[in-house]
Protein backbone atom coordinates (compact mmCIF):
# COMPACT_ATOMS: atom_id res chain seq x y z
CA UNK A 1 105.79 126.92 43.98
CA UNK A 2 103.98 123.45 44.64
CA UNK A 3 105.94 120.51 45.39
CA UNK A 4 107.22 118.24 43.07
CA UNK A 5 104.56 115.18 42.57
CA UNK A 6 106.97 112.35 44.31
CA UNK A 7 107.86 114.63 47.31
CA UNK A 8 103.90 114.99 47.39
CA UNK A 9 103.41 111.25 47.22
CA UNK A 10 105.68 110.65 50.19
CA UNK A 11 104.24 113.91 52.18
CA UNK A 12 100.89 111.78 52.09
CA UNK A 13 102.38 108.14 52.55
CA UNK A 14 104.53 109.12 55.40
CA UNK A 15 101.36 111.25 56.89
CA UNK A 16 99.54 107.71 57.34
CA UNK A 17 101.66 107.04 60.01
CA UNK A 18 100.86 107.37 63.81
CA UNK A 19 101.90 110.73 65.10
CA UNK A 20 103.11 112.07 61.72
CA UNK A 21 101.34 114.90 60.73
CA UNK A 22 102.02 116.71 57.29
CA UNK A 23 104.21 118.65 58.66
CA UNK A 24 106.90 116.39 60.09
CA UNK A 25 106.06 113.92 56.74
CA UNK A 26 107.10 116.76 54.91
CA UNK A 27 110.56 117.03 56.64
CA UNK A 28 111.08 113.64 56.45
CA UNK A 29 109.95 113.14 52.58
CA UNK A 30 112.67 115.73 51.86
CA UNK A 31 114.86 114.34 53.82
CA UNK A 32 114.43 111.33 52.37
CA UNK A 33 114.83 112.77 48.53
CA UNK A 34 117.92 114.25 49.55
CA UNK A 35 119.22 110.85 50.47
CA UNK A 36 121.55 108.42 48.92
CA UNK A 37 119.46 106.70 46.80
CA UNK A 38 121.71 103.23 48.48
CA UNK A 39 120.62 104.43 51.62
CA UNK A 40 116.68 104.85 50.40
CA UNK A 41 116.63 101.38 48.94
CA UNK A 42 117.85 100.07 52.25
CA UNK A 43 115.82 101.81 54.32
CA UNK A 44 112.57 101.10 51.87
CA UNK A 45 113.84 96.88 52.30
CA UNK A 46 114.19 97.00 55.83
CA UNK A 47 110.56 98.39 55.91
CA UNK A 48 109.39 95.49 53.17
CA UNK A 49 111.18 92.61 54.37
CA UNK A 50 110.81 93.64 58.03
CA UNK A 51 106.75 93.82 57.60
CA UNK A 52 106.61 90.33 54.98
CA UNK A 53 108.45 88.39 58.14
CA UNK A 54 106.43 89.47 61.25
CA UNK A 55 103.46 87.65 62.00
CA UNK A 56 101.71 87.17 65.36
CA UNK A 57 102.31 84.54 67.44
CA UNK A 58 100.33 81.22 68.04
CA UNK A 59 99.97 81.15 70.99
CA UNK A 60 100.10 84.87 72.63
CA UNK A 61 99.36 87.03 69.41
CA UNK A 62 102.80 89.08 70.00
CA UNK A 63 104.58 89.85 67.13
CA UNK A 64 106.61 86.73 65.88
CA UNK A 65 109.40 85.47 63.46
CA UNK A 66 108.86 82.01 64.11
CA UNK A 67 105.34 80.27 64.64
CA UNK A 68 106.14 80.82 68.27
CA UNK A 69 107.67 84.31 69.23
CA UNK A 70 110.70 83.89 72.23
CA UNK A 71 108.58 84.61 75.40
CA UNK A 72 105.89 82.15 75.06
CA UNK A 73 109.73 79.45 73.59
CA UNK A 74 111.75 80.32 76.63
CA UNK A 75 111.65 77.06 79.32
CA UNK A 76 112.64 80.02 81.27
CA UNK A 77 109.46 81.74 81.75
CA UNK A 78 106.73 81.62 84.55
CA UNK A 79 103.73 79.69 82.65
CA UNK A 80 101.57 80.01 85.42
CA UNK A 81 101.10 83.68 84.79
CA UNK A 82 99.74 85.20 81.92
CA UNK A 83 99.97 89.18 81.70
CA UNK A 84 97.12 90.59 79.31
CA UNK A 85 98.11 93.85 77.21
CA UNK A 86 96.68 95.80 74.46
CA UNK A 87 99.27 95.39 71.72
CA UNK A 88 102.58 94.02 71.01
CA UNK A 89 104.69 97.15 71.62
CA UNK A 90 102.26 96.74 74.98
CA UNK A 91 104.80 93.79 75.63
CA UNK A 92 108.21 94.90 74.75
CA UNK A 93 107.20 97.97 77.06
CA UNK A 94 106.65 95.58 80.01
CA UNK A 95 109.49 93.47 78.74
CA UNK A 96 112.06 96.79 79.41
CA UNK A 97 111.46 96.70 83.07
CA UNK A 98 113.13 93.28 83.25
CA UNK A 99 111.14 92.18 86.36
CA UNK A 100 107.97 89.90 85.18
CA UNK A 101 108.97 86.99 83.80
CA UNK A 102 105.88 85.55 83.05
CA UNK A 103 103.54 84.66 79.80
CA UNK A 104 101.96 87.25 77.49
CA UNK A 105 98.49 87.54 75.87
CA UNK A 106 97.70 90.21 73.15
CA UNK A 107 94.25 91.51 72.91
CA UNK A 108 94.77 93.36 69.92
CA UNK A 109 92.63 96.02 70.74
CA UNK A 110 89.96 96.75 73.51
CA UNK A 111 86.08 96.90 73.75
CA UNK A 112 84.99 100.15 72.19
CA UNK A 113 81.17 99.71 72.08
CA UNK A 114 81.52 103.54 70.72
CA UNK A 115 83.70 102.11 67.84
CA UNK A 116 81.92 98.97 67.32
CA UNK A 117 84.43 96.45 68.94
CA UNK A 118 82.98 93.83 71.35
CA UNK A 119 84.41 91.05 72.63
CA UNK A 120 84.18 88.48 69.12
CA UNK A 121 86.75 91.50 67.82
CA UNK A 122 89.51 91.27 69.89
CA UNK A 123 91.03 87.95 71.38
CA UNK A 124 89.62 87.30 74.32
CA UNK A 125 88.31 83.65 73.70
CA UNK A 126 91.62 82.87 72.36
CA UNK A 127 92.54 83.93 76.33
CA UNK A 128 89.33 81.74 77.71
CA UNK A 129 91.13 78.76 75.68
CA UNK A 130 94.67 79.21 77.24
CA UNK A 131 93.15 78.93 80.17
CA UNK A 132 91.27 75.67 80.10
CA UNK A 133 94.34 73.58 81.16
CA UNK A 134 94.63 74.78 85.33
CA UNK A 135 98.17 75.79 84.60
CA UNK A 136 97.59 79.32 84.74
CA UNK A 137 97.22 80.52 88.78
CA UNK A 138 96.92 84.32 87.80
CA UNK A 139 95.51 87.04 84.85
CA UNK A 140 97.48 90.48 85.31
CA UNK A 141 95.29 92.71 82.82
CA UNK A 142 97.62 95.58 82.11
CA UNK A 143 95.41 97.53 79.15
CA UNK A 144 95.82 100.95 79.33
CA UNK A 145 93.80 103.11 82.02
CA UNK A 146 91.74 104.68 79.85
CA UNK A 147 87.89 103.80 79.23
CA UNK A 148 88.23 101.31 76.82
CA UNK A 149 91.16 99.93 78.79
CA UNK A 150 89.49 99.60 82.31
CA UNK A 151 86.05 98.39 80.29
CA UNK A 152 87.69 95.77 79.00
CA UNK A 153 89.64 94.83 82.30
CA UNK A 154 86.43 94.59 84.44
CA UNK A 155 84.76 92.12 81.66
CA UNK A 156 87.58 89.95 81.74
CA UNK A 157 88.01 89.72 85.46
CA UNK A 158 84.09 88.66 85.15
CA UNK A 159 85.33 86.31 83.05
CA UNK A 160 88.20 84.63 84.67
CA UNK A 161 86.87 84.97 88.08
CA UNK A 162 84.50 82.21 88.20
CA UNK A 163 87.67 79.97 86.83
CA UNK A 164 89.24 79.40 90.14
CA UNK A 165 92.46 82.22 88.85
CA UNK A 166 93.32 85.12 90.48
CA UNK A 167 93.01 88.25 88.43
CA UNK A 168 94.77 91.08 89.32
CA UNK A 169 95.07 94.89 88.08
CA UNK A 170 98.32 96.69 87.55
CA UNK A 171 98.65 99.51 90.26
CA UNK A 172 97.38 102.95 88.83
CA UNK A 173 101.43 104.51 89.00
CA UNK A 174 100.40 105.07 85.52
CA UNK A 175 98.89 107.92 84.93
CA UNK A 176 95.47 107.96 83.68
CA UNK A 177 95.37 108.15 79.67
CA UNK A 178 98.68 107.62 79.49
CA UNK A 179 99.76 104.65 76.89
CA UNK A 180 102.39 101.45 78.20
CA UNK A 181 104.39 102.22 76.00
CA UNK A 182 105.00 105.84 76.67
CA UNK A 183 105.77 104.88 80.24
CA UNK A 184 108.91 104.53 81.60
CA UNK A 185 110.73 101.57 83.69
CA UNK A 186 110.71 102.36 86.90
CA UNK A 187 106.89 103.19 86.47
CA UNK A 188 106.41 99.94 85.02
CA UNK A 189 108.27 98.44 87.61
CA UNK A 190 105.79 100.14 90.22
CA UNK A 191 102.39 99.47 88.37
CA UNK A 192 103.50 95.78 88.17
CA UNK A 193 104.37 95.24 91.72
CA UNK A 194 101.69 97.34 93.25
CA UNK A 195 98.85 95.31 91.39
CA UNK A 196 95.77 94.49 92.90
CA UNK A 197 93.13 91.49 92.85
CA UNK A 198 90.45 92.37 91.22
């Protein structure tokens, strides 16, 4: 017996999502049909509204509410630091381990000369700019240690360098192809304080 044609419309919906294959978006599509349909509404406005009110940030690229998202707001935070990551959930996973309390920038990616991306395709003059000013004493680039991650640490360092900053690297405690925000706090915590200048 086939599935019904809405189940099969969710299987392949739900299977667009990272790290759902058809399998699990079959579980949850009749999990979902066998839902209130109170609960599905909710759940489909939290998804709706949630996605129409996030935007990235002015002035880091994080994910934002406001024009300006809280880290790059707070009075409380270290502007003289600036902490480079892949993606937003690249900050709220160095956010967890409650020890940097410095500035963010979002790439938004990484070079990929494989896949096409260069440095116009991800934000790295948006980085050159925030740096113009001689506030910022230091660059941590914490992309992932992959290829593309390490590739696109080294051409920023050769970028920054010549800028007066000090760039480090976070410490390898991370193992190698492992994603930030797979990694837990105390290895966070590690990386961040065993960085190195690059």
């Amino acid at each position: 017996m086939e599935q019904i044609e809405p189940i099969t419309r969710m299987v392949t919906e739900l299977s667009h999502l990272p790290g759902i294959g058809h399998k699990t978006a079959q579980r949850l599509a009749y999990h979902i049909a066998s839902m209130p349909l109170d609960d599905v509404r909710d759940l489909a406005a939290a998804l709706w509204q949630g996605r129409k009110a996030i935007h990235f940030c002015a002035v880091c690229g994080n994910y934002a509410v406001e024009e300006i998202c809280d880290i790059c707001a707070s009075a409380q935070r270290h502007n003289g630091q600036i902490c480079v990551v892949r993606d937003p959930k690249d900050v709220y996973a160095m956010e967890r381990m409650h020890d940097y309390q410095g500035l963010y920038h979002v790439l938004h990616g990484t070079l990929s000369p494989m896949q096409g991306i260069g440095p116009k395709d991800i934000r790295i003059q948006e980085l050159m700019d925030r740096l113009q000013d001689g506030s910022v004493s230091e660059v941590i680039l914490a992309t992932n240690p992959d290829i593309e991650g390490e590739a696109t640490a080294t051409y920023l360092a050769r970028l920054i360098k010549p800028l007066g900053i000090t760039v480090t690297r976070i410490a390898h405690g991370l193992p190698i192809g492992l994603d930030l925000e797979y990694a837990d706090e105390v290895t966070l915590s590690k990386a961040m304080s065993g960085r190195r200048e690059m």
